[in-house]
N, C-alpha and C. Protein backbone atom coordinates (compact mmCIF):
# COMPACT_ATOMS: atom_id res chain seq x y z
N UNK A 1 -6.98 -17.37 -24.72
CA UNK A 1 -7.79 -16.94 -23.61
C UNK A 1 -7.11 -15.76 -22.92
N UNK A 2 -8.15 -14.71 -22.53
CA UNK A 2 -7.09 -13.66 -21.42
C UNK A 2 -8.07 -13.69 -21.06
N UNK A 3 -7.47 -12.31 -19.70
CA UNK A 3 -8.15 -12.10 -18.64
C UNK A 3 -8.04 -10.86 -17.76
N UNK A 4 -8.92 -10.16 -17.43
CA UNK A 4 -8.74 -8.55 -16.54
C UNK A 4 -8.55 -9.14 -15.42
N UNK A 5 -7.73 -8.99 -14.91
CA UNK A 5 -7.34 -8.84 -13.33
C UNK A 5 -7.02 -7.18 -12.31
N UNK A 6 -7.41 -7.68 -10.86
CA UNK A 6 -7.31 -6.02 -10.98
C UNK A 6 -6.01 -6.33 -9.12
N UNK A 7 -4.79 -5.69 -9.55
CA UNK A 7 -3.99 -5.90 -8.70
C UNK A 7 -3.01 -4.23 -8.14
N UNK A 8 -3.59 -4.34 -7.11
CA UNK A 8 -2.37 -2.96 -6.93
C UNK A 8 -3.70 -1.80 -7.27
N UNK A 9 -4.40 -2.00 -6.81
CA UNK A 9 -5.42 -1.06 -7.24
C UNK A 9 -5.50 -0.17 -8.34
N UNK A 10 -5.13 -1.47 -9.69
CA UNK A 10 -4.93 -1.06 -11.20
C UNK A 10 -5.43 -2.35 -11.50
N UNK A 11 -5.92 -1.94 -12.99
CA UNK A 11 -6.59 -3.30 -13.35
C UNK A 11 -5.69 -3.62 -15.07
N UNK A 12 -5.29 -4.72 -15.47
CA UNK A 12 -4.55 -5.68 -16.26
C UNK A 12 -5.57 -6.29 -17.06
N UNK A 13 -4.87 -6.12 -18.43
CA UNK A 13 -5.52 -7.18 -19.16
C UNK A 13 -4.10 -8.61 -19.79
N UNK A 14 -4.39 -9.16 -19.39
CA UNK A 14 -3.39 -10.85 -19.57
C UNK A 14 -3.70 -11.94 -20.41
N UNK A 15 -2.57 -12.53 -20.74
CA UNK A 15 -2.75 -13.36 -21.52
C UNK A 15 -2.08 -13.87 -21.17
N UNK A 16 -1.84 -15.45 -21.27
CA UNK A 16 -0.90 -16.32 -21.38
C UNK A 16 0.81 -16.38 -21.86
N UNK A 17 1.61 -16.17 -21.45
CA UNK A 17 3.07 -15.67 -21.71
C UNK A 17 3.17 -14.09 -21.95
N UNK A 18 2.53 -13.39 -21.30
CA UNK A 18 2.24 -11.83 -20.84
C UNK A 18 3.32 -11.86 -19.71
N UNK A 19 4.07 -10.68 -20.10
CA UNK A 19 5.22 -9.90 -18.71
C UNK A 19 4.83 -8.55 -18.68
N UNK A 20 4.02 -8.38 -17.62
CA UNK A 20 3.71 -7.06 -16.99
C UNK A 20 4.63 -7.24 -15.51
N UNK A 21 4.37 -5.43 -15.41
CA UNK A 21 4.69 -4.74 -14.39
C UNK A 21 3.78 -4.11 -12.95
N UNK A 22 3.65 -4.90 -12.22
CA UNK A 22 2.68 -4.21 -11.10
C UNK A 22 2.92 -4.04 -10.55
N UNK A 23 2.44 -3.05 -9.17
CA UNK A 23 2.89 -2.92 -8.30
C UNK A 23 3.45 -3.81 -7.26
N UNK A 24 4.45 -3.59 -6.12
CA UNK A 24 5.39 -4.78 -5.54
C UNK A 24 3.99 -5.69 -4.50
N UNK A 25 4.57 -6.90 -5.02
CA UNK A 25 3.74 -7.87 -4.24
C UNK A 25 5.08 -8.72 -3.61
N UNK A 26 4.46 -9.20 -2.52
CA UNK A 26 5.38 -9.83 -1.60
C UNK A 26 5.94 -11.18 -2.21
N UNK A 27 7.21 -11.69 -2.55
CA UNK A 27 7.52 -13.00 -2.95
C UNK A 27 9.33 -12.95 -3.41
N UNK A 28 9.56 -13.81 -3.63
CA UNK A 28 10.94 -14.14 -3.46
C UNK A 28 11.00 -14.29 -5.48
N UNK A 29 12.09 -13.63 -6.04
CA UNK A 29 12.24 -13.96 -7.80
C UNK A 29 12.28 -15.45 -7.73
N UNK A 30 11.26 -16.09 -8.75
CA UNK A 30 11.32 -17.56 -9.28
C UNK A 30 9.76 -18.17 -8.34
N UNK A 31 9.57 -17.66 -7.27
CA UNK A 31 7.82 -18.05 -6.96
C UNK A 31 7.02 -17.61 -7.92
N UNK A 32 5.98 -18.55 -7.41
CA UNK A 32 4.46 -18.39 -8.57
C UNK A 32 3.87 -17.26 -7.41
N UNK A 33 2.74 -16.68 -7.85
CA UNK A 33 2.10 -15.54 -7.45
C UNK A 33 0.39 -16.07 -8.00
N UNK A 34 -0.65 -15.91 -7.32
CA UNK A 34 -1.76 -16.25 -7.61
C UNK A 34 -2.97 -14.92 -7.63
N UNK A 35 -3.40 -14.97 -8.54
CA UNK A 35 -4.35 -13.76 -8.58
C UNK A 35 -5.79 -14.10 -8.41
N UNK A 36 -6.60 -13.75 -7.30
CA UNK A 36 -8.29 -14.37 -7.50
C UNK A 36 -8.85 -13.22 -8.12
N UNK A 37 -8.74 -12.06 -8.09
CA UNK A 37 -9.62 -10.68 -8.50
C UNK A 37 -9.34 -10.67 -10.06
N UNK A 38 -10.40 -11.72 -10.37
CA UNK A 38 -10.27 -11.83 -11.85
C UNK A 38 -11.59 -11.02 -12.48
N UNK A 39 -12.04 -9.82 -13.25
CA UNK A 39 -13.13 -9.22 -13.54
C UNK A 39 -13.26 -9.78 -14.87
N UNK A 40 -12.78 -10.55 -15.65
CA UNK A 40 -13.30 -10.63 -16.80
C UNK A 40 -12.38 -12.15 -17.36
N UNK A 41 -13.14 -12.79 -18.19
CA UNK A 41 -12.56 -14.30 -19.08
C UNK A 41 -12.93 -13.92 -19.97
N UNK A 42 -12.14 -13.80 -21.26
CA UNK A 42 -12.48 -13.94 -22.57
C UNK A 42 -11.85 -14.65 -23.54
N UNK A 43 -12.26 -15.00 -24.70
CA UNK A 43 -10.95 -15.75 -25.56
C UNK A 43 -12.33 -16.59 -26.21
N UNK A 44 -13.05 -17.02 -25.20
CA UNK A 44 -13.64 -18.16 -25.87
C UNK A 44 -15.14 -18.16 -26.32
N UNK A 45 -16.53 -18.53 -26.79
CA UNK A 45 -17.12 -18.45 -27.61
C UNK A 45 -18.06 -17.05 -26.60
N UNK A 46 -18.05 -17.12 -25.49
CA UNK A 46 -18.84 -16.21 -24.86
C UNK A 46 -17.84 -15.76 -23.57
N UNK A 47 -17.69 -14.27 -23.44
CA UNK A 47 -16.98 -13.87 -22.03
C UNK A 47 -17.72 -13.72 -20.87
N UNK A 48 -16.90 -14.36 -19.78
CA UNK A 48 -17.46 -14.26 -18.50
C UNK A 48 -17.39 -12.85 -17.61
N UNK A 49 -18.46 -12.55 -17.06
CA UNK A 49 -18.12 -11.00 -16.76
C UNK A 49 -18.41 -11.54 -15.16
N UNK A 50 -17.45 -10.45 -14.28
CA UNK A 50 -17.73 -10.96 -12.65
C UNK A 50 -18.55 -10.25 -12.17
N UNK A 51 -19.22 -10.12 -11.60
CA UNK A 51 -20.18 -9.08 -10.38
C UNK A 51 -20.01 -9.60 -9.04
N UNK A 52 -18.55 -9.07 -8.30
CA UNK A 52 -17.43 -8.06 -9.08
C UNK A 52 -16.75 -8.89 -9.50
N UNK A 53 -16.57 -10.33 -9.13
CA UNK A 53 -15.60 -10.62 -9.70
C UNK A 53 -16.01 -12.45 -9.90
N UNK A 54 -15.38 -13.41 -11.10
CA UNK A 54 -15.59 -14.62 -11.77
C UNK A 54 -15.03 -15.71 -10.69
N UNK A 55 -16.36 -16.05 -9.74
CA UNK A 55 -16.24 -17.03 -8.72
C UNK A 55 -15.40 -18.52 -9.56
N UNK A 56 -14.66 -18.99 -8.74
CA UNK A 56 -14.01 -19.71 -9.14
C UNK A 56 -12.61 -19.81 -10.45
N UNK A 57 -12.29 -18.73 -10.84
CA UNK A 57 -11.22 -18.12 -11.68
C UNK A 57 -9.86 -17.74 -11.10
N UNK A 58 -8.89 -18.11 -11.62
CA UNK A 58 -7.48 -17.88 -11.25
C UNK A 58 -6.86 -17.72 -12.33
N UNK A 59 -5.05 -16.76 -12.20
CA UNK A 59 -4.75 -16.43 -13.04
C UNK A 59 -3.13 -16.78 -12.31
N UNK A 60 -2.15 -17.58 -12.48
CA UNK A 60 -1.15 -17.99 -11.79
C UNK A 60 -0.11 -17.16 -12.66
N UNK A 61 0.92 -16.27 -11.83
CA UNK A 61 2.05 -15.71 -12.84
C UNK A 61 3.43 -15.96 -12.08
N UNK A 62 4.90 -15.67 -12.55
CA UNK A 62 5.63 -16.02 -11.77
C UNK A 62 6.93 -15.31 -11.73
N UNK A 63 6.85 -14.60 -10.52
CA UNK A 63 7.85 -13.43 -10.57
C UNK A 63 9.23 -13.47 -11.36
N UNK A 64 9.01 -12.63 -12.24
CA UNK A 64 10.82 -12.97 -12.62
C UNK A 64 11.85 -11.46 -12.10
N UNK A 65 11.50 -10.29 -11.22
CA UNK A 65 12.38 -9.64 -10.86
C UNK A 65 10.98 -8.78 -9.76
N UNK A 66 11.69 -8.40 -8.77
CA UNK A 66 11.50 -7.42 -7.65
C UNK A 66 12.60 -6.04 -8.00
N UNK A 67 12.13 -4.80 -8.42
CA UNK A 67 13.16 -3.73 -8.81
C UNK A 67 12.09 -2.25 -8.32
N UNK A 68 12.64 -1.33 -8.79
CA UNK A 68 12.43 -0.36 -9.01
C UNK A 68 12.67 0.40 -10.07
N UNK A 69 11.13 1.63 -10.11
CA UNK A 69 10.81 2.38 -11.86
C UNK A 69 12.25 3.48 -11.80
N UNK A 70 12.22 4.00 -12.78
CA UNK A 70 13.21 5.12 -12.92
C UNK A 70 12.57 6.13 -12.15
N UNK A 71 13.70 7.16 -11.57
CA UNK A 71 13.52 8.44 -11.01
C UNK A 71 12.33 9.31 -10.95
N UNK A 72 11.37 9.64 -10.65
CA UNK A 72 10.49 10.62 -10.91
C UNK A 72 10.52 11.71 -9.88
N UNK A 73 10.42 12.67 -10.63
CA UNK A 73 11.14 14.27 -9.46
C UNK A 73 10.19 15.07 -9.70
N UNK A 74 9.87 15.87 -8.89
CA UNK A 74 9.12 16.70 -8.59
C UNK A 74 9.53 18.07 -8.77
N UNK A 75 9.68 19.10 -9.29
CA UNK A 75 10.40 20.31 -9.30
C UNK A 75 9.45 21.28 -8.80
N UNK A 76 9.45 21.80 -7.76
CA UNK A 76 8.51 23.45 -7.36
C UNK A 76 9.45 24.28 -7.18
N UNK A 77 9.07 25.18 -7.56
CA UNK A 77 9.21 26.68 -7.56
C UNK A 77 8.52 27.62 -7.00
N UNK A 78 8.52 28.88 -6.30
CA UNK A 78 7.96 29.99 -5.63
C UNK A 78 7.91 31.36 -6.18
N UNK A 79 6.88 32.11 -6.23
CA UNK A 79 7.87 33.51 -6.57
C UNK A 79 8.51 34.64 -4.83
N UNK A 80 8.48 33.56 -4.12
CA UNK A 80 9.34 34.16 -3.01
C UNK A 80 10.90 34.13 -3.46
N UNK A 81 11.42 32.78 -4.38
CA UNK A 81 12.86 32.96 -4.55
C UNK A 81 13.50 31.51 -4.07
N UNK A 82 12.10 30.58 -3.57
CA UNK A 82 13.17 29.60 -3.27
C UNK A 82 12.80 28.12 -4.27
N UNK A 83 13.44 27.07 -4.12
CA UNK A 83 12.98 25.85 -5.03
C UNK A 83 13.14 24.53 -4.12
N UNK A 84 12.64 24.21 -4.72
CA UNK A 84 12.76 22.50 -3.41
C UNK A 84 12.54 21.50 -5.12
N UNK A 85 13.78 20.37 -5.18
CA UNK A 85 13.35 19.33 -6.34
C UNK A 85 13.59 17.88 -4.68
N UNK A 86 12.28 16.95 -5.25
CA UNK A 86 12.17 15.98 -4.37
C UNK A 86 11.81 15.02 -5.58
N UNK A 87 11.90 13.50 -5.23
CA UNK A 87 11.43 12.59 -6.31
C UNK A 87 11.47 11.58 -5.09
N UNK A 88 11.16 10.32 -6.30
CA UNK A 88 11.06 9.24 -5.77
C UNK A 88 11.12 7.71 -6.60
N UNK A 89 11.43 6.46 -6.28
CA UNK A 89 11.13 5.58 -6.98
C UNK A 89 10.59 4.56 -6.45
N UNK A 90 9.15 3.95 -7.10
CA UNK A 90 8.67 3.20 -7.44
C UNK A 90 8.61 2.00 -7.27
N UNK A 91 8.64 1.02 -6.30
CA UNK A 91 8.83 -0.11 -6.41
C UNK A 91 7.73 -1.34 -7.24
N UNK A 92 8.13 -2.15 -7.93
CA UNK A 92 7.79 -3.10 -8.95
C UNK A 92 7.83 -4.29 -8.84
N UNK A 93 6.81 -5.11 -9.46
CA UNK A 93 7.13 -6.57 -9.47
C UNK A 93 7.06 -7.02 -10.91
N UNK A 94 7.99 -7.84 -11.45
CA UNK A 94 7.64 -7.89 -12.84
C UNK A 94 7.30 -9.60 -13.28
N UNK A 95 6.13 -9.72 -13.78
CA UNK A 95 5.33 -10.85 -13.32
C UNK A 95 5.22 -11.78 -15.40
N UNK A 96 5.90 -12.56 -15.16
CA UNK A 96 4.95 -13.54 -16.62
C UNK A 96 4.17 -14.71 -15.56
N UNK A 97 2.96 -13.98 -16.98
CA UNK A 97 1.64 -15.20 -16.74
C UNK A 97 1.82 -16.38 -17.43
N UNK A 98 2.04 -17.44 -16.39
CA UNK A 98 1.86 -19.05 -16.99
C UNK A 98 0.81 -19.85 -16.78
N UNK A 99 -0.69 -19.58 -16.45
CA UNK A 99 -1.96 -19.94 -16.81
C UNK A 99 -3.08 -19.21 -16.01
N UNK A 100 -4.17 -19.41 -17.02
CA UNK A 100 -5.38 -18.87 -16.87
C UNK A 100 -6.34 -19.53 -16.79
N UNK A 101 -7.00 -19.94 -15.60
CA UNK A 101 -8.01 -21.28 -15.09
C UNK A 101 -9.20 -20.08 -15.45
N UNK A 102 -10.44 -20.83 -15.70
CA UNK A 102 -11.36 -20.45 -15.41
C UNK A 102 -12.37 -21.59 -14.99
């Protein structure tokens, strides 16, 4: 069975023992995390589609690290002569899914 979920204003497709990366959600490493914005069930003889989203569906996952992505920098340049490099990183939650209710 999987399932589209849409978290971090990005949307996931999951499965059961799935480790994705989403954006940081609030929780302590080793809590469960609960997802209701489930847009899609599939796996089984017919998929459930949400308008917008599959009343009564959950998708439970359970943080295994709070981190940050690698470096991303920005480099500009001018033809006045000057340069500015700025970046930034990313903060992350990195989530395995341990079930998919529908």
């Amino acid at each position: 069975m999987y399932a589209v979920i849409r978290t971090g204003g990005k949307q996931y497709r999951v499965a059961e023992g799935d480790v994705l990366r989403i954006e940081k959600v609030a929780g302590d490493v080793g809590t469960e995390v609960t997802f209701n914005d489930i847009l899609l069930l599939g796996g089984t003889d017919s998929p459930k589609v949400g308008r917008p989203t599959v009343s009564g569906a959950k998708v439970v996952g359970k943080i295994l690290a709070q981190d940050k992505h690698r470096r991303v920098l920005h480099f500009r340049k001018e033809k006045e002569g000057w340069t500015r490099r700025r970046g930034h990183r990313q903060p992350y939650t990195e989530v395995k899914v341990t079930s998919i209710a529908g």
